[in-house]
N, C-alpha and C. Protein backbone atom coordinates (compact mmCIF):
# COMPACT_ATOMS: atom_id res chain seq x y z
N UNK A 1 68.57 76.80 61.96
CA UNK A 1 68.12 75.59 62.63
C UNK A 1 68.51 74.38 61.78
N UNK A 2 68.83 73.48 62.31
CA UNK A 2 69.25 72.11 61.39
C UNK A 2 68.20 71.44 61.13
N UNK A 3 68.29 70.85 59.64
CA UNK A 3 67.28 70.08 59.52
C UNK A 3 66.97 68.52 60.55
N UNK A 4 65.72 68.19 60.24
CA UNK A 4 65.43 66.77 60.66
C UNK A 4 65.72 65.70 60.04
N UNK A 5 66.74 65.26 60.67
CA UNK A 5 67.51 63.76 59.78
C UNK A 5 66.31 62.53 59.27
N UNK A 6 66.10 62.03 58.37
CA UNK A 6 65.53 61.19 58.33
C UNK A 6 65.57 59.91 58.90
N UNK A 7 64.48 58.67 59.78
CA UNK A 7 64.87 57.51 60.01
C UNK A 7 65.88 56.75 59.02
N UNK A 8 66.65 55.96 59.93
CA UNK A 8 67.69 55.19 59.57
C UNK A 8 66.58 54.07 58.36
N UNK A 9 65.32 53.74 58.79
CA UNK A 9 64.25 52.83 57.92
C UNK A 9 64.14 53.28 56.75
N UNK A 10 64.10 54.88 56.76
CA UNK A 10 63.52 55.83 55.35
C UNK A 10 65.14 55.59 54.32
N UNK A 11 65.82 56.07 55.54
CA UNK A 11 67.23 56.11 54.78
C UNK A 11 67.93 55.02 53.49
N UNK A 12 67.54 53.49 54.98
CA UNK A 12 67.44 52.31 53.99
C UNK A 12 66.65 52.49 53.10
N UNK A 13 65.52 52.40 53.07
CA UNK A 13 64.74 52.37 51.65
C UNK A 13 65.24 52.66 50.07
N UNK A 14 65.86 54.16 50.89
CA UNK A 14 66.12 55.16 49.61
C UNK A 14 67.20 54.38 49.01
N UNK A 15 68.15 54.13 49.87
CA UNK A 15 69.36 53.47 49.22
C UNK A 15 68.94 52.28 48.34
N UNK A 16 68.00 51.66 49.11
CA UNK A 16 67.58 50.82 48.10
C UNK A 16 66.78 50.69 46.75
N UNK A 17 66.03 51.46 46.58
CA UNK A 17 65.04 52.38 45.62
C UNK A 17 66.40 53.05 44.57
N UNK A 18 67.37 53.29 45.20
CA UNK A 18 68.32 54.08 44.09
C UNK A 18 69.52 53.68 43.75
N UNK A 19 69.38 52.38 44.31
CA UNK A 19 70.62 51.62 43.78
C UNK A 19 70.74 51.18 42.53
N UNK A 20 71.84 51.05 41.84
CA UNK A 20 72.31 50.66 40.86
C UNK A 20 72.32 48.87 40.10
N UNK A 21 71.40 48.55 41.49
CA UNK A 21 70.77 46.98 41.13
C UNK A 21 69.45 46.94 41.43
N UNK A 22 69.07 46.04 40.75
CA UNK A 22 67.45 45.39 40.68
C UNK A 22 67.25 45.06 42.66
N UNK A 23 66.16 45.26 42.95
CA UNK A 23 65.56 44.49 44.16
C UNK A 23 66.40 42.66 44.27
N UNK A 24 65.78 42.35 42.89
CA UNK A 24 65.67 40.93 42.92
C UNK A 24 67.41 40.92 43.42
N UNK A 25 68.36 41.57 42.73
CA UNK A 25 69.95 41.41 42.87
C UNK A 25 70.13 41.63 44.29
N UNK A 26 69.67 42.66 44.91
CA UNK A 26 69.75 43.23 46.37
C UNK A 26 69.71 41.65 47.24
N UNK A 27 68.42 41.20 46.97
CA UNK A 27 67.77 39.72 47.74
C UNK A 27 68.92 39.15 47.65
N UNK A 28 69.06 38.60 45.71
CA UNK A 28 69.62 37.24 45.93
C UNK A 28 71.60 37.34 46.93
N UNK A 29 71.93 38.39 46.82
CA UNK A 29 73.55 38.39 46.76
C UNK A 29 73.55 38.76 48.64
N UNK A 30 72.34 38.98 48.97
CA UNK A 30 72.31 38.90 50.67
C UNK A 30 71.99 38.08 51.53
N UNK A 31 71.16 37.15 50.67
CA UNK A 31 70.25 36.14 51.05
C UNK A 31 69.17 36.50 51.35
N UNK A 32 68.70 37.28 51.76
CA UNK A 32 67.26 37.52 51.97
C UNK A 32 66.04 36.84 51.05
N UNK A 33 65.02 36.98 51.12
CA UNK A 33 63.63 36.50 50.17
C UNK A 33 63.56 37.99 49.99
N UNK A 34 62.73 37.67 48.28
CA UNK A 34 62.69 38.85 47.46
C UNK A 34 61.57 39.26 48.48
N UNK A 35 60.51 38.57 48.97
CA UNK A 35 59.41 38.90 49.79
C UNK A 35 59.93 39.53 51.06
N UNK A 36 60.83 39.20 51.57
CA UNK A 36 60.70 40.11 52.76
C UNK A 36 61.69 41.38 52.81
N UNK A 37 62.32 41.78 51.76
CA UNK A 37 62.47 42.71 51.00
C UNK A 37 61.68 43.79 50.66
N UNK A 38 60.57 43.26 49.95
CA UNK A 38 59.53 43.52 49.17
C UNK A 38 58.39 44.47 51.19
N UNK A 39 58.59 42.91 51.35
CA UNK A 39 57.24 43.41 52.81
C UNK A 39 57.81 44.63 53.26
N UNK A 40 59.26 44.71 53.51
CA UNK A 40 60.22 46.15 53.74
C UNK A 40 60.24 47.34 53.55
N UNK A 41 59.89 47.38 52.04
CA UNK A 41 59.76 48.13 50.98
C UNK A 41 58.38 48.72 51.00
N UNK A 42 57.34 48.08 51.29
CA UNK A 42 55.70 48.46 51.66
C UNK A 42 55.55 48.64 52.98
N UNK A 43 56.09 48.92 53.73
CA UNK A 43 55.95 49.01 55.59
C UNK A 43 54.97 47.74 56.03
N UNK A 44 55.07 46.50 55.15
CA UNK A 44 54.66 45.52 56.22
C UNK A 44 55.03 44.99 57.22
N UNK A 45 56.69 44.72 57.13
CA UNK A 45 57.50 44.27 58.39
C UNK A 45 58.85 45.05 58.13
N UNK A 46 59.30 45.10 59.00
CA UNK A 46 60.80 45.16 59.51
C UNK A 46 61.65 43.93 58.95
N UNK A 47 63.21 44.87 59.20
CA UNK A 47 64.76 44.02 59.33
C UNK A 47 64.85 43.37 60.38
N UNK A 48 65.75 42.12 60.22
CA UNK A 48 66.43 42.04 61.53
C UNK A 48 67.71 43.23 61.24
N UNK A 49 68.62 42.82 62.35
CA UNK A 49 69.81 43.86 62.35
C UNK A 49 70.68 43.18 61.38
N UNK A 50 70.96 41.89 61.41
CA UNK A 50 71.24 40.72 60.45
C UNK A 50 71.18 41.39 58.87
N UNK A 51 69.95 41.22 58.70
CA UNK A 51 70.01 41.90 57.52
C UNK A 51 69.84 43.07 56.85
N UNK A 52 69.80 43.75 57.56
CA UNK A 52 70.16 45.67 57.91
C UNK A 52 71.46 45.81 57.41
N UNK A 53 72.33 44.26 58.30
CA UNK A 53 73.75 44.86 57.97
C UNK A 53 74.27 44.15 56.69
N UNK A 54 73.67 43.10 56.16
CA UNK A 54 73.87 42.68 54.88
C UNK A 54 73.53 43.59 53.70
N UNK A 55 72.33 44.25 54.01
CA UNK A 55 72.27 45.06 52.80
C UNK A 55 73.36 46.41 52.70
N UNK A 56 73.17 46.71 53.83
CA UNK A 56 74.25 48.15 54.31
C UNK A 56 76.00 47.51 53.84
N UNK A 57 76.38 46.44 54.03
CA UNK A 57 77.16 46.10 53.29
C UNK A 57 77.40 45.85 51.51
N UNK A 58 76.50 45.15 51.34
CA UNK A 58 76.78 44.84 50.30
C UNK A 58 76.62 46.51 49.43
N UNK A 59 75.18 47.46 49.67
CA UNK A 59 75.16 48.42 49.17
C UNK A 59 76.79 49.67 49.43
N UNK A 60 77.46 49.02 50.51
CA UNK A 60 78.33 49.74 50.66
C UNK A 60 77.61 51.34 51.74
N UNK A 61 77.28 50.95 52.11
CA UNK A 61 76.77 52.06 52.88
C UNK A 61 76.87 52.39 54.49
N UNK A 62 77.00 53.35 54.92
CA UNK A 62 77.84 53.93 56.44
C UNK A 62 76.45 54.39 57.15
N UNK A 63 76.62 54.25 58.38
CA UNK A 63 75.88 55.06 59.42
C UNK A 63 76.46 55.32 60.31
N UNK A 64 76.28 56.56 60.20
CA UNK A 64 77.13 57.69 61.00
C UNK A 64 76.41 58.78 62.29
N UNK A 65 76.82 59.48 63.05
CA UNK A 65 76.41 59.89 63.90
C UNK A 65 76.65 60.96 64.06
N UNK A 66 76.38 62.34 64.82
CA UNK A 66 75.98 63.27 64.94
C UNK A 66 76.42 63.76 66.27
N UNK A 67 77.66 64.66 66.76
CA UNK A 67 77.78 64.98 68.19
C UNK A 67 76.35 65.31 68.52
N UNK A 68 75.52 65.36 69.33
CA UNK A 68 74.38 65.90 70.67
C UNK A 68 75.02 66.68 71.61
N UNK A 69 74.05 68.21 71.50
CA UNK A 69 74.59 68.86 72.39
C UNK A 69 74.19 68.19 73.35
N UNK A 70 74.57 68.24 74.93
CA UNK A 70 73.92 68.11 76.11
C UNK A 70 73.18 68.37 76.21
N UNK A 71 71.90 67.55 76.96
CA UNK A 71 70.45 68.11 77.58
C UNK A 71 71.19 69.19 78.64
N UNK A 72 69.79 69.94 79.09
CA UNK A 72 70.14 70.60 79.60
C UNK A 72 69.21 69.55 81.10
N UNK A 73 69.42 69.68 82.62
CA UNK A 73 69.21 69.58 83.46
C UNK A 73 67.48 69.95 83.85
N UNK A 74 66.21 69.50 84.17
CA UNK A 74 65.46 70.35 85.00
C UNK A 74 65.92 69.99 86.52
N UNK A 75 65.30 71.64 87.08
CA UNK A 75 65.48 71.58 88.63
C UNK A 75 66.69 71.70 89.39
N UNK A 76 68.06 71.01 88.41
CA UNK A 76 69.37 70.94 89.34
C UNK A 76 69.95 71.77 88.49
């Protein structure tokens, strides 16, 4: 059985938690506030996509996808 992929949210995190720069570096070189970073980081709020894709850039990082088998049909 295949495992359960983790949210794309958890995923970010990690990348961020194990990057090779400080938080504060993450913020300043994306623009973001260290705070809403930070709120990110504690499940107070959400990304925009905006800056989903700033960090996913700058960290250098891909999201990728997964063929899906077909559902299967009920009834027909």
């Amino acid at each position: 059985m295949a495992t359960k992929r983790k949210p794309i949210r958890e995923q970010l995190k990690e990348a961020i938690l194990n990057a090779d720069v400080s938080r504060y570096r993450i913020a300043k070189e994306t623009g973001l506030t260290e705070a809403s970073l930070s709120r990110f980081l504690n499940d107070v709020a959400g990304l925009s996509l905006d800056s989903i894709d700033k960090i996913g850039d700058y960290l250098e990082l891909d999201i990728t996808t997964r063929e899906r088998k077909p559902r299967k049909r009920k009834g027909k």
